[in-house]
N, C-alpha and C. Protein backbone atom coordinates (compact mmCIF):
# COMPACT_ATOMS: atom_id res chain seq x y z
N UNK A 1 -62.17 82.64 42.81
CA UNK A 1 -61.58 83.93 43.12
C UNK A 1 -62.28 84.50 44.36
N UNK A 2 -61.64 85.08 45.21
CA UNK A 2 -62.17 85.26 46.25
C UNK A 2 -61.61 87.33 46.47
N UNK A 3 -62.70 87.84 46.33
CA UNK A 3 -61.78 89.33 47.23
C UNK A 3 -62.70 89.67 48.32
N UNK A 4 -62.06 90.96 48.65
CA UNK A 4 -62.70 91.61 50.34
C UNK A 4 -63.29 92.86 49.95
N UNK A 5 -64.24 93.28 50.72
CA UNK A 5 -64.51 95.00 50.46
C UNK A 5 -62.86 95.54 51.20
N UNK A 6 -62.62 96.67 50.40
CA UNK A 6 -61.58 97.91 50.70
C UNK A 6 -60.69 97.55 49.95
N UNK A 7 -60.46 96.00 49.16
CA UNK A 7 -59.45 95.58 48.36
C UNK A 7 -59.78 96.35 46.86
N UNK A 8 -58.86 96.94 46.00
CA UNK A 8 -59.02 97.58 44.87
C UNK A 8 -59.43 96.45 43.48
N UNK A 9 -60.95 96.68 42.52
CA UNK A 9 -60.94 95.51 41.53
C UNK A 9 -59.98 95.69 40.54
N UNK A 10 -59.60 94.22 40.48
CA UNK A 10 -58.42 94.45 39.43
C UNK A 10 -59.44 94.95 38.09
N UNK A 11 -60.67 94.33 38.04
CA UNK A 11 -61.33 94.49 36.75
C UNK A 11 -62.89 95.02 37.27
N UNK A 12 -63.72 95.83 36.16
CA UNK A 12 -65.01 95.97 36.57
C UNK A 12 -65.97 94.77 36.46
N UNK A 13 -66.49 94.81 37.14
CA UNK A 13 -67.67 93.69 37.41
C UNK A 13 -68.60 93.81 38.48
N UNK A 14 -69.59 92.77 38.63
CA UNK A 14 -70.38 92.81 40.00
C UNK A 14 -70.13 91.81 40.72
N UNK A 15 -69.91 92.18 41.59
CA UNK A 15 -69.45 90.92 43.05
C UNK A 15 -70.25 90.59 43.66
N UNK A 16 -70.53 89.34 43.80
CA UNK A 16 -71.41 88.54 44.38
C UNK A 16 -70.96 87.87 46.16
N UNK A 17 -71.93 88.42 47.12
CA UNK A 17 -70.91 88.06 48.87
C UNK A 17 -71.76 86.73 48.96
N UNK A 18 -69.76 86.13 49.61
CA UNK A 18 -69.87 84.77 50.00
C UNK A 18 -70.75 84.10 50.71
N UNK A 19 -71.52 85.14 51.46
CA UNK A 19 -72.72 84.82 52.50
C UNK A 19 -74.19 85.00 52.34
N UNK A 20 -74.32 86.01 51.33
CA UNK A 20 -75.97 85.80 51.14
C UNK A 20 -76.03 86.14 49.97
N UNK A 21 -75.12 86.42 48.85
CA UNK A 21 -75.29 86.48 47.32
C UNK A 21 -75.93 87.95 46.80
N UNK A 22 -75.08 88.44 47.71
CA UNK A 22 -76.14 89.88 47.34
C UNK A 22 -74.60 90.45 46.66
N UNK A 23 -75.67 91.44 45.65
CA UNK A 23 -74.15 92.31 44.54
C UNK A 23 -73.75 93.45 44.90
N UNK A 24 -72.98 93.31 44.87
CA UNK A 24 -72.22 94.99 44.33
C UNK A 24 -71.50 95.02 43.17
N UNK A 25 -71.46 96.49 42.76
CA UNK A 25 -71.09 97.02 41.66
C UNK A 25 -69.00 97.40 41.99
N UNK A 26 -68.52 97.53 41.02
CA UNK A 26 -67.07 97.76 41.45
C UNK A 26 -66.34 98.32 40.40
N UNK A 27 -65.83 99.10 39.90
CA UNK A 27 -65.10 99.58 38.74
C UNK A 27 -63.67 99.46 38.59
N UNK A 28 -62.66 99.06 38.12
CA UNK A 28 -61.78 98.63 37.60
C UNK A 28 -60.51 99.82 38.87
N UNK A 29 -59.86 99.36 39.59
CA UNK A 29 -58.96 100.77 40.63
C UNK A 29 -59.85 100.82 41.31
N UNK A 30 -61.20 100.78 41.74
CA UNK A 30 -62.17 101.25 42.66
C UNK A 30 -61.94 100.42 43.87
N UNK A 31 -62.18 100.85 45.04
CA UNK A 31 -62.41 99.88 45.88
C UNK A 31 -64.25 99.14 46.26
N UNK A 32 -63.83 97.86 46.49
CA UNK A 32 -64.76 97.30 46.23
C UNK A 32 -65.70 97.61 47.39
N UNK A 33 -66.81 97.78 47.59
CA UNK A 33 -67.63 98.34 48.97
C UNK A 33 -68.26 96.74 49.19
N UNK A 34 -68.28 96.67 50.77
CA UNK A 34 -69.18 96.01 51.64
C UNK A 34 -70.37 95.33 51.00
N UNK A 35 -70.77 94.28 51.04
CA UNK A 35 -72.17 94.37 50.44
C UNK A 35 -73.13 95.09 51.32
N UNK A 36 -74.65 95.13 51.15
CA UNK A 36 -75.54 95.77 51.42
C UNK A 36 -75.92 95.21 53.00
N UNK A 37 -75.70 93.98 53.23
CA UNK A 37 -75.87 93.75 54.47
C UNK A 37 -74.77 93.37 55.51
N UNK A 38 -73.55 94.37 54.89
CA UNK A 38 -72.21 94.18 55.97
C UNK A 38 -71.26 93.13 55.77
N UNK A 39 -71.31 92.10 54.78
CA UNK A 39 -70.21 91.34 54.84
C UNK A 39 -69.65 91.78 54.00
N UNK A 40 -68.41 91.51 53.74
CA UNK A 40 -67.19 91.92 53.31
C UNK A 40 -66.03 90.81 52.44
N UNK A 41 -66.88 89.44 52.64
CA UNK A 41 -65.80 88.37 51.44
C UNK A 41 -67.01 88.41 50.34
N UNK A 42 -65.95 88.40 48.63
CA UNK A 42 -66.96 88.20 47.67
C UNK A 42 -66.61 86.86 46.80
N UNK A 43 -67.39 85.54 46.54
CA UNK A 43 -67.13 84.54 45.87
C UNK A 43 -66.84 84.74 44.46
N UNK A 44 -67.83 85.55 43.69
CA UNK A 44 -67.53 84.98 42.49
C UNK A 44 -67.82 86.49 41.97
N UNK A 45 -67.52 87.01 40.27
CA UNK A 45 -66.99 88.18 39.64
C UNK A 45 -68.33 87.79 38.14
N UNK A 46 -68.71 88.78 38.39
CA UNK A 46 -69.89 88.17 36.97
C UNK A 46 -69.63 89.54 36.47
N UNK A 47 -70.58 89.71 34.68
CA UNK A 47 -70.59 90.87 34.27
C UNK A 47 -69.54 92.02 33.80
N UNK A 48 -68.41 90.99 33.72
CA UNK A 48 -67.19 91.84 33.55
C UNK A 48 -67.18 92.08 31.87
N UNK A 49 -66.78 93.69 31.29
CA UNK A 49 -66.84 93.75 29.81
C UNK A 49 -65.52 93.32 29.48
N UNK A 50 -65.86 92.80 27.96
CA UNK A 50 -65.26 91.84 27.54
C UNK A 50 -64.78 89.61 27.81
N UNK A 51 -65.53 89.88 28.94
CA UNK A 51 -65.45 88.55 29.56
C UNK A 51 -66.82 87.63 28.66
N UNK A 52 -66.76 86.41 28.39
CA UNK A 52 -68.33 86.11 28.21
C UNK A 52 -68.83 85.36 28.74
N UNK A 53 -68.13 84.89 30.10
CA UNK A 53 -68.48 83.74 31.28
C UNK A 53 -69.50 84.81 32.58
């Protein structure tokens, strides 16, 4: 799964960027913010409630 910062999460979770693995937080309608050091693609979705992967 791949999203962008400014794209809305379909679900809450923390997003992990494709480039240096740093998180952000994101709430379910929220838009997803930038990571901390400016990139903007996120690889992978951890921490989501109800999920247990």
């Amino acid at each position: 799964m791949t999203a962008k910062a400014g794209e809305r999460a379909q679900k809450t979770g923390d997003f992990y960027c494709a480039k240096c693995d740093e998180k952000v937080h994101a709430e379910q309608g929220k838009k997803i913010p930038a990571c901390p050091n400016g990139h903007k693609e996120f690889e992978t979705r951890r921490n989501e409630p109800g999920n247990k992967s």
